[in-house]
C-alpha atoms as a PDB file:
ATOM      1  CA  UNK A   1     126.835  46.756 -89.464  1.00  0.00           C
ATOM      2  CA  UNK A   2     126.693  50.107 -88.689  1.00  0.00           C
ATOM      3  CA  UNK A   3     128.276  50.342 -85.246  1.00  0.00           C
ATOM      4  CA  UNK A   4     130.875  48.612 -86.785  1.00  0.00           C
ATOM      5  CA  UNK A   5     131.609  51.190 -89.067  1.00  0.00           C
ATOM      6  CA  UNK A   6     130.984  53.928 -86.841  1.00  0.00           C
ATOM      7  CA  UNK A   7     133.975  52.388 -84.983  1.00  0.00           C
ATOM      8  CA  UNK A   8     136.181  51.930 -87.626  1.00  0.00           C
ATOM      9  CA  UNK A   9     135.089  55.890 -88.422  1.00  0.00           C
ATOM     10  CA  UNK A  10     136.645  56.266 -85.110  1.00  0.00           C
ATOM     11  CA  UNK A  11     139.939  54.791 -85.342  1.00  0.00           C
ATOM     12  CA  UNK A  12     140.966  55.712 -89.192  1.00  0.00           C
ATOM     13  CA  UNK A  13     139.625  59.530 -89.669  1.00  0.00           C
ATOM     14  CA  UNK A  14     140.540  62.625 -87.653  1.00  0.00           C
ATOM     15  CA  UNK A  15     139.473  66.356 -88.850  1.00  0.00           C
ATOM     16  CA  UNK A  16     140.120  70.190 -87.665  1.00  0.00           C
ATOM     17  CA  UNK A  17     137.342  71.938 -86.522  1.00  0.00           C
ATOM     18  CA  UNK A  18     135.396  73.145 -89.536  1.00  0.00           C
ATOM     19  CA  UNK A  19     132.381  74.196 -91.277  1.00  0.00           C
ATOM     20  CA  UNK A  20     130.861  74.291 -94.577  1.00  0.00           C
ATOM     21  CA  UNK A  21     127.849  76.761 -95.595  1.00  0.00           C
ATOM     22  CA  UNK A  22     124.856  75.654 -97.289  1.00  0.00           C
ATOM     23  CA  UNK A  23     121.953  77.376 -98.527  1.00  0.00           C
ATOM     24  CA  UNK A  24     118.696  75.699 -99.432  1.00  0.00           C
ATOM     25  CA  UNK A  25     115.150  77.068-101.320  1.00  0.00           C
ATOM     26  CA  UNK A  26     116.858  79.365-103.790  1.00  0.00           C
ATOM     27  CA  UNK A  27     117.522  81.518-105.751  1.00  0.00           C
ATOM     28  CA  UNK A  28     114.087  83.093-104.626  1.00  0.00           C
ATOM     29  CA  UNK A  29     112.718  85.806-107.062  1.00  0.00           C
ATOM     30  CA  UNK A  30     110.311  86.918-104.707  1.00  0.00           C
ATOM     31  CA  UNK A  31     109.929  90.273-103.505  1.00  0.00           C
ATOM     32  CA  UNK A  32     110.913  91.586 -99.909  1.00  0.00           C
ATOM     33  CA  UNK A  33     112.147  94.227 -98.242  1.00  0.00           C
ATOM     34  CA  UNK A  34     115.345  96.379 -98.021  1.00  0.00           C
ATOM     35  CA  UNK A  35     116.766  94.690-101.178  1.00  0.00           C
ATOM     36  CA  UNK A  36     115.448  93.561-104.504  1.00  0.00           C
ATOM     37  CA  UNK A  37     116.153  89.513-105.800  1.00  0.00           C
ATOM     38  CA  UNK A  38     119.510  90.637-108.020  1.00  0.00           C
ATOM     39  CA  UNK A  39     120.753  92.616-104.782  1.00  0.00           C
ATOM     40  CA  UNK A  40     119.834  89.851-102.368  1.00  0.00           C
ATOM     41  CA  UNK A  41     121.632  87.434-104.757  1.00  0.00           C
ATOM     42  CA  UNK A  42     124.506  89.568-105.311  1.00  0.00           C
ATOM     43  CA  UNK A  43     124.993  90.290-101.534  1.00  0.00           C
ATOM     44  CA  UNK A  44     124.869  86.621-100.550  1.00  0.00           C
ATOM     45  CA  UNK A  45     127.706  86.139-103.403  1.00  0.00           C
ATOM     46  CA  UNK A  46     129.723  89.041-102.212  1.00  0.00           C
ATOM     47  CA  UNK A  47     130.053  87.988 -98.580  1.00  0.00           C
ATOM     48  CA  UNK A  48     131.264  84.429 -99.368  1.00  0.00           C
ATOM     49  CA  UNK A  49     133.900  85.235-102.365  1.00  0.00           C
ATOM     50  CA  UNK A  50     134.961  88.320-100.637  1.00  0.00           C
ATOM     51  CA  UNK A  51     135.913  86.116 -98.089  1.00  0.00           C
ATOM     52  CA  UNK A  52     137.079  83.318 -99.823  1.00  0.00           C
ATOM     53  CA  UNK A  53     134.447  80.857 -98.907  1.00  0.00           C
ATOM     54  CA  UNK A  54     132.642  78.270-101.500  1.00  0.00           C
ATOM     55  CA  UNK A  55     129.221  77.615-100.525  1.00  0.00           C
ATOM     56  CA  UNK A  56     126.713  74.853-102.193  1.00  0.00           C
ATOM     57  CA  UNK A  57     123.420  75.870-103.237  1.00  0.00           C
ATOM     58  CA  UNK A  58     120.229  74.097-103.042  1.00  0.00           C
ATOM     59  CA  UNK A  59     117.736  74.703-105.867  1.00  0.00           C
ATOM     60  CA  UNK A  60     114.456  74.528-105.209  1.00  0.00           C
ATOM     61  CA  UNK A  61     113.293  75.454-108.977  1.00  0.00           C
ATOM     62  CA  UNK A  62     109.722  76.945-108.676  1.00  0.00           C
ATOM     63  CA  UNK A  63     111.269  79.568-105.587  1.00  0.00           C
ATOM     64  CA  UNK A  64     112.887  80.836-109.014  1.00  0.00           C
ATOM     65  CA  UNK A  65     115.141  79.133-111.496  1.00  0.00           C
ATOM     66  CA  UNK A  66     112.250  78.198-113.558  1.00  0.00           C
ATOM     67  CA  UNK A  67     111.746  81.289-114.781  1.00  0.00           C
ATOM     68  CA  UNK A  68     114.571  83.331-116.755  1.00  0.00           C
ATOM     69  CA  UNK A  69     115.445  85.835-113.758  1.00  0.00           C
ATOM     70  CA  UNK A  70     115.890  83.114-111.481  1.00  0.00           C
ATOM     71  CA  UNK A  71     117.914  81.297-113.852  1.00  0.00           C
ATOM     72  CA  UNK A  72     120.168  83.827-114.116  1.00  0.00           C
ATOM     73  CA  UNK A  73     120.378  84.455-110.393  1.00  0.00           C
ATOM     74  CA  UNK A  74     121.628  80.918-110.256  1.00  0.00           C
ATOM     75  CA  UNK A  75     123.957  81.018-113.173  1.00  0.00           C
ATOM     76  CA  UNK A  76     125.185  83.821-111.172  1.00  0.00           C
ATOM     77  CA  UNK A  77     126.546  82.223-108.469  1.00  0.00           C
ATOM     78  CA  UNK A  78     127.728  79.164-110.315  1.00  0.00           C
ATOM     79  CA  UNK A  79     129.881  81.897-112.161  1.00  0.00           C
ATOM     80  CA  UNK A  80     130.618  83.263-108.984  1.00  0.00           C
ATOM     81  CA  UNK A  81     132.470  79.852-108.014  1.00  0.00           C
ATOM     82  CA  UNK A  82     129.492  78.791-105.926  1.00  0.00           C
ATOM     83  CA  UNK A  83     127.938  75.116-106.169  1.00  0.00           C
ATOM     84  CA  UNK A  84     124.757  73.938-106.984  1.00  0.00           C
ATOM     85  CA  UNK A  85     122.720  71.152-105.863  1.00  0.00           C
ATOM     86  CA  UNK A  86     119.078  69.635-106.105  1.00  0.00           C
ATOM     87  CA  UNK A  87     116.524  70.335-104.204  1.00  0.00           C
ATOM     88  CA  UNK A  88     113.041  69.415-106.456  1.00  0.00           C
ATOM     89  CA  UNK A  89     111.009  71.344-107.983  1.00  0.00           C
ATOM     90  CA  UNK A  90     108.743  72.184-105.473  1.00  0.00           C
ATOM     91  CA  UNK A  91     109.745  71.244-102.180  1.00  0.00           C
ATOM     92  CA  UNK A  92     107.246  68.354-101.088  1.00  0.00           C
ATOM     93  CA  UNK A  93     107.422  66.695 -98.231  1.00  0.00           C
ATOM     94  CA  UNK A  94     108.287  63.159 -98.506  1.00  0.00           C
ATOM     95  CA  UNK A  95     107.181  61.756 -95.710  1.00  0.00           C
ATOM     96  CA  UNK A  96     103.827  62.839 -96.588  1.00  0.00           C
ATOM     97  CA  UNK A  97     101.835  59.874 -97.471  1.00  0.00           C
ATOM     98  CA  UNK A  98     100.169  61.936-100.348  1.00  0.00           C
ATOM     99  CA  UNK A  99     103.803  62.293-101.992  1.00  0.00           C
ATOM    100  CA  UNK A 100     104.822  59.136-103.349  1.00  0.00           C
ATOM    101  CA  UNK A 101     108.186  57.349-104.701  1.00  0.00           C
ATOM    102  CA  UNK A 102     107.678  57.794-107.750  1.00  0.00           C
ATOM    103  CA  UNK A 103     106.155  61.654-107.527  1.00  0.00           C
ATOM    104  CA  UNK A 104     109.276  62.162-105.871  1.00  0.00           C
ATOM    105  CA  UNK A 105     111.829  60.964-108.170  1.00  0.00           C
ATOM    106  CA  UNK A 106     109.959  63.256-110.537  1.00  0.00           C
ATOM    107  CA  UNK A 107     110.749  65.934-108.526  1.00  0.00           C
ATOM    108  CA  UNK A 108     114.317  64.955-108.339  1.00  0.00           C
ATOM    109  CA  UNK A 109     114.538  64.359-112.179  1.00  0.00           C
ATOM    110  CA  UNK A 110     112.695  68.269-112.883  1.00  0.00           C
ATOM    111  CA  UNK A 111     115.134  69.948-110.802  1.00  0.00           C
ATOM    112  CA  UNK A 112     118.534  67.842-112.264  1.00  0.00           C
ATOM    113  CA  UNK A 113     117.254  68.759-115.479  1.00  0.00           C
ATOM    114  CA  UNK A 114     117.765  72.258-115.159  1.00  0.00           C
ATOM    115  CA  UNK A 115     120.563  72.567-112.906  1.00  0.00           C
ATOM    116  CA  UNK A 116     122.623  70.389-114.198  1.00  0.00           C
ATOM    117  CA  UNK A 117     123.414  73.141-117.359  1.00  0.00           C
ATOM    118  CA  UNK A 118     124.571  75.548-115.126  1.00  0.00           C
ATOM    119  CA  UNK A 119     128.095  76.048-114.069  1.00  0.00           C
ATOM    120  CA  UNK A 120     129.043  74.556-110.327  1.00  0.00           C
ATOM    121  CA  UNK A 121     126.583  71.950-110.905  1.00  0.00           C
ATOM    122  CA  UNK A 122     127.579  68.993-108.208  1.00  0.00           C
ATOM    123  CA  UNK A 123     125.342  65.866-108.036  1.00  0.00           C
ATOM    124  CA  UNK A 124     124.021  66.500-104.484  1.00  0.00           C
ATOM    125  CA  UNK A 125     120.477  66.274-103.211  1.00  0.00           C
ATOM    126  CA  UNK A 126     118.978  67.802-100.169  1.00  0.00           C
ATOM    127  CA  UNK A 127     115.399  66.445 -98.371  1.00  0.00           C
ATOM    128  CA  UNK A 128     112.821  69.216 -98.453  1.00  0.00           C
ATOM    129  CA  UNK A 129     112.560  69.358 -94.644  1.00  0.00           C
ATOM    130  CA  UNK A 130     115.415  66.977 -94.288  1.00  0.00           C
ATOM    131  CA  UNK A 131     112.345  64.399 -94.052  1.00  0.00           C
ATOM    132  CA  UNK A 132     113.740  61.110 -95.928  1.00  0.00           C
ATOM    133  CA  UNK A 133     111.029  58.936 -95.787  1.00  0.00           C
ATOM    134  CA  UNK A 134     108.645  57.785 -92.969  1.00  0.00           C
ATOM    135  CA  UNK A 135     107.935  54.304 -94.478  1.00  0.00           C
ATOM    136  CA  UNK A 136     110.603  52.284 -95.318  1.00  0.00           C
ATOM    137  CA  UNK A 137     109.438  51.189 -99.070  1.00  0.00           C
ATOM    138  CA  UNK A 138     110.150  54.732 -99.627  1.00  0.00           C
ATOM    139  CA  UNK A 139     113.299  55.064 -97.684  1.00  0.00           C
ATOM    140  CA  UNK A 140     114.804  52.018 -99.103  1.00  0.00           C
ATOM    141  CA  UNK A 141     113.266  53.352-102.629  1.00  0.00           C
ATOM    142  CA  UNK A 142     114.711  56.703-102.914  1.00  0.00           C
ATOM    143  CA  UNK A 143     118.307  55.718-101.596  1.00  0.00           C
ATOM    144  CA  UNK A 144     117.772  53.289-104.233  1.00  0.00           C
ATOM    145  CA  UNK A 145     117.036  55.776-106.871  1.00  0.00           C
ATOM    146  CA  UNK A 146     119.556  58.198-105.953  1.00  0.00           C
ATOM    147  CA  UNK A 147     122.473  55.848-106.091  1.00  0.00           C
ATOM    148  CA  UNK A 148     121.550  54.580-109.533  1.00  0.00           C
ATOM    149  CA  UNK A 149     121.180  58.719-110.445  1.00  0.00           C
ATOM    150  CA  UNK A 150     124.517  58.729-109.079  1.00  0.00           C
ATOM    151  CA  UNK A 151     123.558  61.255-106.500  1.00  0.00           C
ATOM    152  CA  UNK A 152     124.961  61.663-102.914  1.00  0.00           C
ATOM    153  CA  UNK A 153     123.136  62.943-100.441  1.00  0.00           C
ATOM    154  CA  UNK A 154     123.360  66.320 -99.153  1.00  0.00           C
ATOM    155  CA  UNK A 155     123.561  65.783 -95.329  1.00  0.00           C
ATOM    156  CA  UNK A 156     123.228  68.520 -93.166  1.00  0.00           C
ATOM    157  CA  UNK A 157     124.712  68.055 -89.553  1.00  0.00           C
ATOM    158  CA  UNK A 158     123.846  71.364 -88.275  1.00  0.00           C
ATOM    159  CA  UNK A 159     120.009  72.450 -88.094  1.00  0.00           C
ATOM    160  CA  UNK A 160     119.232  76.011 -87.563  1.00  0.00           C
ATOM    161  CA  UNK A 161     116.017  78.126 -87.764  1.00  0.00           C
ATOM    162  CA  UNK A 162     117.191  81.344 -89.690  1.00  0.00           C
ATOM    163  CA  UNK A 163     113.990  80.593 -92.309  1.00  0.00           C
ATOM    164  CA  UNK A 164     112.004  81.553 -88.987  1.00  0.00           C
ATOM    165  CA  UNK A 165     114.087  84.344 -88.151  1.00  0.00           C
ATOM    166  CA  UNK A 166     114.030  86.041 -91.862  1.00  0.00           C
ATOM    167  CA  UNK A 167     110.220  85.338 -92.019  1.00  0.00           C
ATOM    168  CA  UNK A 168     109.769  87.654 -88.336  1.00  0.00           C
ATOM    169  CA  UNK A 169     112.184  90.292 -89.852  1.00  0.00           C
ATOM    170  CA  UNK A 170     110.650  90.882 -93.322  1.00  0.00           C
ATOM    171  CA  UNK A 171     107.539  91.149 -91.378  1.00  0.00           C
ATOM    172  CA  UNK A 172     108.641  94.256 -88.999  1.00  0.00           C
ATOM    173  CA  UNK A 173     110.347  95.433 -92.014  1.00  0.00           C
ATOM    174  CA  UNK A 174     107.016  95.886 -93.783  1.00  0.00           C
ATOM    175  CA  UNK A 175     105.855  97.718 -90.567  1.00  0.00           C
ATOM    176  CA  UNK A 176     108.886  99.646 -90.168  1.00  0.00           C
ATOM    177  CA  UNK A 177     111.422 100.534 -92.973  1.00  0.00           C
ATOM    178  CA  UNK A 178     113.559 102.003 -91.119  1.00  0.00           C
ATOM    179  CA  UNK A 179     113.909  99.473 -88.111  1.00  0.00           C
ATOM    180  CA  UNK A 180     116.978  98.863 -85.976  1.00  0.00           C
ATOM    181  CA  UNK A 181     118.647  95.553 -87.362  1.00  0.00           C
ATOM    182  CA  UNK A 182     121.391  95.528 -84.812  1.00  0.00           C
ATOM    183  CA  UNK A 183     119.244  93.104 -82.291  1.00  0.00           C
ATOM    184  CA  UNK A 184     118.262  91.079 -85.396  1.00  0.00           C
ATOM    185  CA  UNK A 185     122.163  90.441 -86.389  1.00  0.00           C
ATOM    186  CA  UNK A 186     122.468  89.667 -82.129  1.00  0.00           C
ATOM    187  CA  UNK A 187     119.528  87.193 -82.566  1.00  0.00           C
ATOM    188  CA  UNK A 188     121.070  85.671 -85.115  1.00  0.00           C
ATOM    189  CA  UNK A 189     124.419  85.092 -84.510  1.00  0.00           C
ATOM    190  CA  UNK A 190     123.295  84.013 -80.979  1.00  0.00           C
ATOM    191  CA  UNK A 191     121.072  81.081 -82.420  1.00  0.00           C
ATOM    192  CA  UNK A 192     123.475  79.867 -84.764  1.00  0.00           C
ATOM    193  CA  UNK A 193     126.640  79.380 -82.577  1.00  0.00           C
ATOM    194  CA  UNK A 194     124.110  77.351 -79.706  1.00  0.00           C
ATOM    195  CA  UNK A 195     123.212  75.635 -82.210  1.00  0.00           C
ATOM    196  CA  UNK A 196     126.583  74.948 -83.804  1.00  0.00           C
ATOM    197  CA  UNK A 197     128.322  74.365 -79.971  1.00  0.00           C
ATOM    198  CA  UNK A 198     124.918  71.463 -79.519  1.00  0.00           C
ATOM    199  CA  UNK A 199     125.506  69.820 -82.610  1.00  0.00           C
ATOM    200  CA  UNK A 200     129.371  69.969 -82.131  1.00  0.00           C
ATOM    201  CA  UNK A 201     128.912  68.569 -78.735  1.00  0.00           C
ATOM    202  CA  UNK A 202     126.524  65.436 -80.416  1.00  0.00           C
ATOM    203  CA  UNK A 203     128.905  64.737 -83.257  1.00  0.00           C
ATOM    204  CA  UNK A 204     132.005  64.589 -80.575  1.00  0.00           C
ATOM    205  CA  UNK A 205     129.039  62.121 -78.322  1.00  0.00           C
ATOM    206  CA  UNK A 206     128.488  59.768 -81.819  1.00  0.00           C
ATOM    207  CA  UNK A 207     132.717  59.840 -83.366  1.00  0.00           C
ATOM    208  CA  UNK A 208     134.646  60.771 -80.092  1.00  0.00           C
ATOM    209  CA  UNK A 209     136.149  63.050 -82.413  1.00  0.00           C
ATOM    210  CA  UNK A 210     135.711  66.154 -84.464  1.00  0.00           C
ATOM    211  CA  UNK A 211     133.603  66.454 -87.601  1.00  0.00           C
ATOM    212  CA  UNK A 212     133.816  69.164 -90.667  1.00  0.00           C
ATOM    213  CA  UNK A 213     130.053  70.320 -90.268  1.00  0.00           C
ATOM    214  CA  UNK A 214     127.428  71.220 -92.815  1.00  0.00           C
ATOM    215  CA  UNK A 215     125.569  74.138 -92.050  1.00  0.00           C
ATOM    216  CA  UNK A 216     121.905  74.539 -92.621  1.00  0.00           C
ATOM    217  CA  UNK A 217     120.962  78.246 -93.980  1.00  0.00           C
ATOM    218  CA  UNK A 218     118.682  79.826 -96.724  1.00  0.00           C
ATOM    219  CA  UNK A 219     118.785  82.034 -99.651  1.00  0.00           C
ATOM    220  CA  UNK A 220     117.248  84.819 -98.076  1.00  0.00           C
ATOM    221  CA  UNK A 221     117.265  88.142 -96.758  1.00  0.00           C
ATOM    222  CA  UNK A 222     118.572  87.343 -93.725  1.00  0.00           C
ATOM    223  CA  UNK A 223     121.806  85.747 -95.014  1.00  0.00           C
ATOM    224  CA  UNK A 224     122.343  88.810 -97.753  1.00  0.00           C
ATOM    225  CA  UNK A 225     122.033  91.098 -94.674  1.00  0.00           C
ATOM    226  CA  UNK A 226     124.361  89.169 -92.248  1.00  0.00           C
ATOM    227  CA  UNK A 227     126.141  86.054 -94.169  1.00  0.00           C
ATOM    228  CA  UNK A 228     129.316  88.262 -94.114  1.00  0.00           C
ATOM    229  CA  UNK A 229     128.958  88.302 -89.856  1.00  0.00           C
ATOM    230  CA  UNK A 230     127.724  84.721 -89.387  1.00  0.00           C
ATOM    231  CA  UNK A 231     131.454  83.614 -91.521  1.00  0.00           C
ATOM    232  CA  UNK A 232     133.413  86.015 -89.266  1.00  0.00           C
ATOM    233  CA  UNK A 233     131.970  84.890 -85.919  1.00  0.00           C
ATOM    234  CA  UNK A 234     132.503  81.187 -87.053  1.00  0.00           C
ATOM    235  CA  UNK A 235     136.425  82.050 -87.846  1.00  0.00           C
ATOM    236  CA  UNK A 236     136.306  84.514 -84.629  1.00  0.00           C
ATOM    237  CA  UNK A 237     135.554  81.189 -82.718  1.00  0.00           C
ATOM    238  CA  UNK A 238     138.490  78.929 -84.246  1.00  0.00           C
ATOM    239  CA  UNK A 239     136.032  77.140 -86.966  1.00  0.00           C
ATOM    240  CA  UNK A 240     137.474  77.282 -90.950  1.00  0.00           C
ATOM    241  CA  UNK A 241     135.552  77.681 -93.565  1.00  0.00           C
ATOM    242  CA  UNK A 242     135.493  74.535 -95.846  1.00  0.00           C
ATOM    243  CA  UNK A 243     133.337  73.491 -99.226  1.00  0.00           C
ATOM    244  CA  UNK A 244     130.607  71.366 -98.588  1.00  0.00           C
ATOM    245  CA  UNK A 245     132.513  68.340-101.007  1.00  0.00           C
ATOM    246  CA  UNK A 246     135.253  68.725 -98.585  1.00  0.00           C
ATOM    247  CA  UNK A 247     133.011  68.126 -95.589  1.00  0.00           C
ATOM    248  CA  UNK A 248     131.101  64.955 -97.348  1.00  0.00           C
ATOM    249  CA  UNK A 249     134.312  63.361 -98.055  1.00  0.00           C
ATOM    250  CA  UNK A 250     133.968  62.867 -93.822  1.00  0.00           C
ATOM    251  CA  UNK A 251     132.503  59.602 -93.265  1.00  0.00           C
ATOM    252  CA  UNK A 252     130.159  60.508 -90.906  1.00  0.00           C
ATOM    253  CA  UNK A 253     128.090  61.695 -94.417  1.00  0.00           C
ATOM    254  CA  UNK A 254     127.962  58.432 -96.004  1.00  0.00           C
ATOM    255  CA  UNK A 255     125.430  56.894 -93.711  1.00  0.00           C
ATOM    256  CA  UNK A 256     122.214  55.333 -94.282  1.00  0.00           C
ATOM    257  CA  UNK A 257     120.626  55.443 -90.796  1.00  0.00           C
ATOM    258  CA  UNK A 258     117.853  53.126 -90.841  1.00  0.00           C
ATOM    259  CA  UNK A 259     115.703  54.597 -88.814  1.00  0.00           C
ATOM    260  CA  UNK A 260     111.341  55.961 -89.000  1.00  0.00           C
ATOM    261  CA  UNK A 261     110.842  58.559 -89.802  1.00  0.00           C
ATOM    262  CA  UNK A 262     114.205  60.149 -91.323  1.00  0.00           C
ATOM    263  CA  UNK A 263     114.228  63.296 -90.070  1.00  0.00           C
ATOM    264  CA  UNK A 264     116.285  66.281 -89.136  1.00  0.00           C
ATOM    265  CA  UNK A 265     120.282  66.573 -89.002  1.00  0.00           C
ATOM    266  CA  UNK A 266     122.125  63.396 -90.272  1.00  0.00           C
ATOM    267  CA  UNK A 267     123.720  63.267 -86.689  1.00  0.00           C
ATOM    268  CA  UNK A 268     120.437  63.237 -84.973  1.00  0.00           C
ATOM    269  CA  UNK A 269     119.397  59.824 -87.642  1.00  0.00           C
ATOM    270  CA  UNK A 270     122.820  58.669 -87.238  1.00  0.00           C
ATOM    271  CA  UNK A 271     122.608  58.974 -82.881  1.00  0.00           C
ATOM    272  CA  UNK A 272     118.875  57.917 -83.014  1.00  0.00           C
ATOM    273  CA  UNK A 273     120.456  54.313 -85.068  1.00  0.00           C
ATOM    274  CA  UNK A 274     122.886  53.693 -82.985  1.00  0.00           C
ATOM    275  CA  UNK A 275     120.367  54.354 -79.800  1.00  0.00           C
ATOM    276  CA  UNK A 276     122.330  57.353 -78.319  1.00  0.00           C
ATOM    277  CA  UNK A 277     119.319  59.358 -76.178  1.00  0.00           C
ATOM    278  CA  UNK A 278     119.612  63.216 -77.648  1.00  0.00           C
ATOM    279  CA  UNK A 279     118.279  64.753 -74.729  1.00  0.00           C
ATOM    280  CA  UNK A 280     121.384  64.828 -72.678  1.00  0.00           C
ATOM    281  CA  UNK A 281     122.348  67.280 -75.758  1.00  0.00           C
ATOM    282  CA  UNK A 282     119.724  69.368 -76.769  1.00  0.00           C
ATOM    283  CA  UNK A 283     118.721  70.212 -72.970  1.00  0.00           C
ATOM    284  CA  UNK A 284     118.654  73.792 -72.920  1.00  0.00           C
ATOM    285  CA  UNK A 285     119.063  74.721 -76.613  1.00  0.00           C
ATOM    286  CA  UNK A 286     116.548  77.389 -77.089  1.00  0.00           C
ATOM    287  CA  UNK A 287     113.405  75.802 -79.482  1.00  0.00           C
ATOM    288  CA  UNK A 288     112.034  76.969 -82.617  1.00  0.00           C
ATOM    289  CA  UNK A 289     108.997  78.337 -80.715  1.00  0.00           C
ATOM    290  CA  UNK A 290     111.608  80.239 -78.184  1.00  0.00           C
ATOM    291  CA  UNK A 291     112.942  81.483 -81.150  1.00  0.00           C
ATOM    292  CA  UNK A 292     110.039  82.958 -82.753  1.00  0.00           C
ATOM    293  CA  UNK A 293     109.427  84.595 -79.921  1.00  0.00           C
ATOM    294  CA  UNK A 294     112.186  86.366 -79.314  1.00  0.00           C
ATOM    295  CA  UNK A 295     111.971  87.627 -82.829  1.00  0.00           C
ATOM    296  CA  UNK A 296     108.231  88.381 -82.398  1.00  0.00           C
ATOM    297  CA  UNK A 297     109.914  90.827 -79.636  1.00  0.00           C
ATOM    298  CA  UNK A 298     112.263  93.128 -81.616  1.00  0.00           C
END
C-alpha cells in the first residue's frame, strides 16, 4: 500500500527546491544570556517578517505560555503573522513506556486548549523528540486520536542539532560575556546546510524528485542571534522560503510509516518503511557528538 503510493507520489507531484522554518519548545521565558525572553522573542520575529518569511511555531506550554509573559510572547508572534502549533504541555517522551496513550492525549488536549485562542493557531502537532510511538497500540492509538482531533501531523524532514549548539553557547556566554560569536554563526550555518544537502539527497533517494522541506529549529538564543543568516544562506544557495502549510500540502507529509520505533525525520520513517538502507546517506554527516564537540572548542 504504501509503495504504491510512494509511486504514484512520483509520477503526479513535482516541487521547486524549498524550505519551510519551524521552531519547536517555545516561547521559552527562561533566562539566558545576551538577550532577555521579550528581546529573544522579538528578534526571532524580526528576522522572519523582515524578510518576508512565515514560520510555524511549536508550543510546548510549560517552556512558557502557561504563564501570562509567555502567553504574550506567543500572542506576539501570532500577531506578527507567525503560526502556531501543538507541542504538549510538557514535552514527554512517548515512546517511553512510563507515558501512556491516554497521558498523552492529555498532553495534546492541555496544549490545544490554550493555543488554540491565539491568533495563527493551525491544527498541527509535533512529537516531543519526533518519537511517535515504540509500540504499535500506541502508534496506531495516537494517529487514531489525532485524526478524530482533526490534527495533522507536523512532520519534520530535516533534523538538525542547533538545541545542542545554543545549549554550548549560553554556556561560554556565562563564562565570557563578551565572547567572539563569529565561529558560533560559522558552526552553525555549517551544520545546517550538511544537514539540509543529506536530507535533500535522501528525499531525492525515496521520490526521485524534489521535496519542499520542513526544517527542524528552536525558539532559542541561537536562532534570535542568527535566524536572519541561516534564511539568507538558504536563499544564497537557490532554496525559497515557503510556510510550513505550503510544504505539508507535499505528499511526502501525509504518511503513516509503519514502522518501531517512530523516530526521527519523517523521511528517515518513510525510507526505513519502504526498506531503503540510510547509511549510503548519512555516511559522513558530522554526528551530534561531533557536533558538541566542536562547540565544546570555541
Amino acid at each position: 500500500m504504501m509503495k504504491s503510493f510512494f509511486i504514484i507520489s512520483l509520477s503526479t507531484f513535482l516541487s521547486a527546491q524549498s524550505v519551510a522554518f519551524t521552531f519547536d519548545d517555545g516561547p521559552k521565558v527562561a533566562a539566558t544570556p545576551l538577550l532577555d525572553p521579550v528581546s529573544r522573542n522579538a528578534a526571532i520575529l524580526n528576522h522572519l517578517t523582515s524578510r518576508g518569511v512565515q514560520g510555524m511555531f511549536f508550543v510546548t506550554l510549560k517552556n512558557g505560555a502557561d504563564h501570562p509573559a509567555g502567553l504574550a510572547l506567543a500572542k506576539t508572534l501570532g500577531e506578527g503573522g507567525q503560526l502556531l502549533a501543538n507541542h504538549t504541555v510538557s514535552h514527554p517522551d512517548f515512546n517511553a513506556e512510563a507515558t501512556t496513550l491516554e497521558t498523552f492525549q492529555t498532553e495534546i488536549q492541555g496544549c490545544d486548549a490554550v493555543i488554540r485562542t491565539l491568533p495563527g493557531f493551525r491544527a498541527y502537532f509535533r512529537f516531543p523528540y519526533l518519537r511517535e510511538g515504540a509500540t504499535e497500540a500506541k502508534r496506531e492509538g495516537i494517529r487514531a486520536y489525532l485524526r478524530a482531533q482533526h490534527y495533522r501531523i507536523g512532520y519534520v524532514s530535516i533534523d538538525t542539532c542547533d538545541w545542542l549548539i545554543d545549549a554550548k553557547l549560553q554556556t561560554k556566554l556565562e563564562q565570557n560575556p563578551a565572547l567572539d560569536l563569529s565561529p558560533w554563526r560559522s558552526l552553525y550555518l555549517g551544520h545546517l546546510w550538511e544537514r539540509a544537502q543529506v536530507y535533500d539527497r535522501l528525499a531525492k533517494g525515496i521520490y526521485g524528485r524534489e521535496i519542499p522541506h520542513v526544517l527542524l529549529l528552536h525558539h532559542n538564543l541561537l536562532n534570535a542571534l542568527f535566524l536572519g543568516d541561516v534564511i539568507d544562506m538558504f536563499q544564497a544557495k537557490g532554496w525559497k522560503p515557503v510556510s510550513a502549510e505550503a510544504a505539508f500540502a507535499d505528499p511526502a507529509y501525509q504518511v503513516e510509516p509503519r514502522v518501531l520505533p517512530v523516530d526521527g525525520s519523517v523521511l528517515e520513517s518513510s525510507a526505513q518503511a519502504l526498506g531503503i538502507p540510510l547509511n549510503p546517506y548519512f555516511k559522513g554527516m558530522r554526528s551530534e557528538r561531533r557536533i558538541g564537540e566542536e562547540a565544546g572548542k570555541l
